[in-house]
N, C-alpha and C. Protein backbone atom coordinates (compact mmCIF):
# COMPACT_ATOMS: atom_id res chain seq x y z
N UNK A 1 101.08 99.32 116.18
CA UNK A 1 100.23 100.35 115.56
C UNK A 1 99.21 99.67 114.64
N UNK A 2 97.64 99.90 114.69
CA UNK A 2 96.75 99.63 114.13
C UNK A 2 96.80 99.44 112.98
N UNK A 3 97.66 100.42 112.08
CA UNK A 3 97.74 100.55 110.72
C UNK A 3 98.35 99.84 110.20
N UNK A 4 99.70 99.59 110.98
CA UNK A 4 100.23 98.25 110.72
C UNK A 4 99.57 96.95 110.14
N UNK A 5 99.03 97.08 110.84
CA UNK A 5 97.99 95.46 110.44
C UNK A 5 97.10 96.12 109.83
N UNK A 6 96.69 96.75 109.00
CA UNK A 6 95.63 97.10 108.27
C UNK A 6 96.36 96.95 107.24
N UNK A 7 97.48 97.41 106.72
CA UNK A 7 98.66 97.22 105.70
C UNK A 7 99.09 96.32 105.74
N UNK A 8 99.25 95.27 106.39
CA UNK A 8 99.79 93.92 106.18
C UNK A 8 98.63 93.08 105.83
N UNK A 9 97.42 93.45 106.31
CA UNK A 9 96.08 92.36 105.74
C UNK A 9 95.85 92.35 103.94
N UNK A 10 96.19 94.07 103.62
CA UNK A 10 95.94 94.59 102.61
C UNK A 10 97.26 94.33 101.69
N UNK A 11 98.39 93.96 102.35
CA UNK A 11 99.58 93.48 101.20
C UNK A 11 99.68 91.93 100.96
N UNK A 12 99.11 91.48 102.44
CA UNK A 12 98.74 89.89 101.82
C UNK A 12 97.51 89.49 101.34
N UNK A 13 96.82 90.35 101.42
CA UNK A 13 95.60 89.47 99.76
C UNK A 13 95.79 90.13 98.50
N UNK A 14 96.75 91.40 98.21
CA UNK A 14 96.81 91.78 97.19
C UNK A 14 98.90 91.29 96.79
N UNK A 15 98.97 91.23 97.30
CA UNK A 15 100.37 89.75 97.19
C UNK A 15 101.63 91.08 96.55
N UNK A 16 101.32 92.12 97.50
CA UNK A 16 102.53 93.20 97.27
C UNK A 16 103.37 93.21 98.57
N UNK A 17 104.39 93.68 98.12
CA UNK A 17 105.26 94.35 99.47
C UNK A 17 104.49 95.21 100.40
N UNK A 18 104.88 95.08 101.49
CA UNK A 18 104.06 96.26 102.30
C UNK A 18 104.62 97.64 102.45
N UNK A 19 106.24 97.60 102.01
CA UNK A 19 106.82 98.86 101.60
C UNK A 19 105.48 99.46 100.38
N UNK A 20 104.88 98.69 99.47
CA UNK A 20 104.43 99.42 98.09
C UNK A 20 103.25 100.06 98.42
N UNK A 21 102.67 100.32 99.99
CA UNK A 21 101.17 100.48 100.66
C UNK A 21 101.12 101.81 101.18
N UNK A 22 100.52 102.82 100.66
CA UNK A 22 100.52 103.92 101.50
C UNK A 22 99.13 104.34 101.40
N UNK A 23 98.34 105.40 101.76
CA UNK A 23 97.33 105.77 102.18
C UNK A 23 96.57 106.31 100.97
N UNK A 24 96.99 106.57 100.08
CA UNK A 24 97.15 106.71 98.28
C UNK A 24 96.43 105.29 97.63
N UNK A 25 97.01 104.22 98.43
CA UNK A 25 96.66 103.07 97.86
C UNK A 25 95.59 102.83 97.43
N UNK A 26 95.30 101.53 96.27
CA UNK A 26 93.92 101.45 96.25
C UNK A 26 94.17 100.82 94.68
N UNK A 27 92.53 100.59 93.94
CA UNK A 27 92.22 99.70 93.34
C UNK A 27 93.07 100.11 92.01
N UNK A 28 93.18 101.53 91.92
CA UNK A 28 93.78 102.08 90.68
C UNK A 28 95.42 102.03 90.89
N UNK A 29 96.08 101.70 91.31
CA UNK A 29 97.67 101.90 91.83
C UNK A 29 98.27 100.28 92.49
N UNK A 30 97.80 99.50 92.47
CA UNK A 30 97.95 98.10 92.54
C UNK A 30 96.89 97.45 91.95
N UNK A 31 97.48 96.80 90.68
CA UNK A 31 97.05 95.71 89.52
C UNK A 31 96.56 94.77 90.27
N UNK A 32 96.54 94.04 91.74
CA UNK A 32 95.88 92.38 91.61
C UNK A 32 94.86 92.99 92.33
N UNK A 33 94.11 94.48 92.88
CA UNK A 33 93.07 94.86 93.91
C UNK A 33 92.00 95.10 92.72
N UNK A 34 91.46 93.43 92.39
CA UNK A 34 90.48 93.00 91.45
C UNK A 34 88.93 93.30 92.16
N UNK A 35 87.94 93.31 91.65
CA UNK A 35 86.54 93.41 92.36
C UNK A 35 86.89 92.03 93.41
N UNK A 36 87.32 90.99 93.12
CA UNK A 36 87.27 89.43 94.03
C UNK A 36 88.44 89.66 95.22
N UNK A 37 89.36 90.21 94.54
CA UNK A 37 90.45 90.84 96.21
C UNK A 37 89.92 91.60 96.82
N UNK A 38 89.32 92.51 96.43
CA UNK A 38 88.48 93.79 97.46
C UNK A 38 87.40 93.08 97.85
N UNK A 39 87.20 92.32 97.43
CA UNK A 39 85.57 91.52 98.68
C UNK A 39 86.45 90.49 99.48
N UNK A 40 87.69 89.66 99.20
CA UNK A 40 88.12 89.63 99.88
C UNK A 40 89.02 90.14 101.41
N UNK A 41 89.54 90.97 100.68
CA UNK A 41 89.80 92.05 101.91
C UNK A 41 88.69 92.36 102.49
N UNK A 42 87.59 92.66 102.02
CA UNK A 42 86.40 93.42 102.78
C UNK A 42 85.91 92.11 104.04
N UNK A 43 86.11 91.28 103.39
CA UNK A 43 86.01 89.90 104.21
C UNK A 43 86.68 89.80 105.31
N UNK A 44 87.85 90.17 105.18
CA UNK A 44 88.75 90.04 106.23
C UNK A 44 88.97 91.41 107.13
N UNK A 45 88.81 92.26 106.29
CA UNK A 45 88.95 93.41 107.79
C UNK A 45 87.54 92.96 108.34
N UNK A 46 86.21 93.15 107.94
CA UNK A 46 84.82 92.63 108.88
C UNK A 46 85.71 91.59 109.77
N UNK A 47 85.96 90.25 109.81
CA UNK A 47 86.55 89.18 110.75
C UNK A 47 87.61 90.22 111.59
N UNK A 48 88.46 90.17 110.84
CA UNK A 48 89.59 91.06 112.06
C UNK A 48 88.76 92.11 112.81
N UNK A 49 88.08 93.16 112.63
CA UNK A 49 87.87 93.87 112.97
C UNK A 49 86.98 94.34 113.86
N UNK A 50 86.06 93.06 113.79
CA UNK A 50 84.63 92.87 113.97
C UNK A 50 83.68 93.81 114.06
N UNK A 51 83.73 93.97 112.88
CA UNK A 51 82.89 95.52 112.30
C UNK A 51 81.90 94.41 111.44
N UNK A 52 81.08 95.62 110.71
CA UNK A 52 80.36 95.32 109.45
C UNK A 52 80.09 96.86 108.71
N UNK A 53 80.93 96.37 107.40
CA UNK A 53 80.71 97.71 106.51
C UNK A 53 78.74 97.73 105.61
N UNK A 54 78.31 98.68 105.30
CA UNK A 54 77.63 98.76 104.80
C UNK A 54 77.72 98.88 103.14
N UNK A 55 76.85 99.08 102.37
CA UNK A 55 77.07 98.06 100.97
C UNK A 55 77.65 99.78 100.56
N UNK A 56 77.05 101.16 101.11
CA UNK A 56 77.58 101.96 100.39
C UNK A 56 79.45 102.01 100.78
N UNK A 57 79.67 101.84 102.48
CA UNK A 57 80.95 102.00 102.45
C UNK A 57 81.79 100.98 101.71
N UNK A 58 80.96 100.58 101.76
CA UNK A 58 81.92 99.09 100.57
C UNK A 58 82.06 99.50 99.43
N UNK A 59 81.42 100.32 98.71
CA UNK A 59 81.70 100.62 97.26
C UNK A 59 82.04 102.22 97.46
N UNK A 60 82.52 102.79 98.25
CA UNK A 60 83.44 104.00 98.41
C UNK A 60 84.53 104.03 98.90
N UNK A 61 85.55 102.81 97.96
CA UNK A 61 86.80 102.68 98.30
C UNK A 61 87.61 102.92 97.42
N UNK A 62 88.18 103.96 96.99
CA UNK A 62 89.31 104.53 95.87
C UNK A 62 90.81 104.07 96.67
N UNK A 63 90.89 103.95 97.83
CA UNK A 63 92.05 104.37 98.46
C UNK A 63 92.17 103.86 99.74
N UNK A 64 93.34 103.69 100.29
CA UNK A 64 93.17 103.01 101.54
C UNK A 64 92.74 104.17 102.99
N UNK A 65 93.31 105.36 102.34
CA UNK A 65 92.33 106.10 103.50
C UNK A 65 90.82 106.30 103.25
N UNK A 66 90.32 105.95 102.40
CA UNK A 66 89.16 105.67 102.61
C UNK A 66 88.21 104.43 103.31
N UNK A 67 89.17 103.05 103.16
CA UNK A 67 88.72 102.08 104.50
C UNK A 67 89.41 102.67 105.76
N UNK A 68 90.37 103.37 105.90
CA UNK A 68 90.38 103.92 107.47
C UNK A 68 89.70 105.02 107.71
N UNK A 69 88.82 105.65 106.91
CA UNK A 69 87.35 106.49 107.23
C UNK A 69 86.95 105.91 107.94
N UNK A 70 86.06 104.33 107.46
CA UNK A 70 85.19 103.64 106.88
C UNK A 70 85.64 103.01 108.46
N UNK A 71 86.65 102.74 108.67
CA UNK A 71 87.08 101.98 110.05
C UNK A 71 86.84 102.40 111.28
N UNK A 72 87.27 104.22 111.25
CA UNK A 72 87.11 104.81 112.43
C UNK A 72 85.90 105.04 112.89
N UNK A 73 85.19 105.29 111.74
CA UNK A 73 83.37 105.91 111.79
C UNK A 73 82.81 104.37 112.30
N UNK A 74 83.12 103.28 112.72
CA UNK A 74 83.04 102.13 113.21
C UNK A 74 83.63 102.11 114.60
N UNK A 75 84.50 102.85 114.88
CA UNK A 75 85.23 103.21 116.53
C UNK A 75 86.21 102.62 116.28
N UNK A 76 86.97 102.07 115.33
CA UNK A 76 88.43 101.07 115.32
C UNK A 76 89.41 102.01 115.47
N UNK A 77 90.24 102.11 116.18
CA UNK A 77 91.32 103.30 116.98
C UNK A 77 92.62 102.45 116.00
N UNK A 78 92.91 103.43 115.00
CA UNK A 78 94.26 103.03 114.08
C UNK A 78 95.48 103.49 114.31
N UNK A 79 95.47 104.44 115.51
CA UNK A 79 96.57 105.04 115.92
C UNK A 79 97.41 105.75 115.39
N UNK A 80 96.84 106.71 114.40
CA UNK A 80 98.05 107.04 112.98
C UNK A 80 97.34 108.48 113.44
C-alpha cells in the first residue's frame, strides 16, 4: 500500500515510530518536523515520487493528509 511508504519516508526523516504517524500528522504534533526536515522530506517524496510540488503546495502542509492532497492532484495512486 502506497501509504505505507509515504509513512515510512515520513518516520525516517523525522526519526519517529511509524506506529506515531497518522493522517493528523504534521509539523505541530511531531517536535523534529523542523522547516530543514520538511524540505527534506519534500526532497524526498519529489525523488521517490517523481513529482514536483509547487512552492504554494509546499507551504500548505499542516498535516500529512495534506501531502496526500498534494500527491494525488499529481496522479500518485496511494491506495487508502
Amino acid at each position: 500500500i502506497m501509504s505505507k511508504k509515504l509513512f515510512e519516508i515520513i518516520a525516517k526523516i523525522m526519526k519517529v515510530p511509524i506506529s506515531e504517524i497518522n493522517d493528523d500528522s504534521g509539523p505541530k504534533t511531531i517536535p523534529s518536523w523542523t522547516s530543514f526536515n520538511g524540505y527534506v522530506l519534500l526532497h524526498e517524496l519529489v525523488t521517490y515520487y517523481k513529482i514536483q510540488f509547487t512552492i504554494d503546495e509546499a507551504m500548505d502542509v499542516e498535516k500529512i493528509s495534506d501531502i496526500k492532497r498534494h500527491l494525488k492532484n499529481h496522479g500518485v495512486n496511494l491506495d487508502d
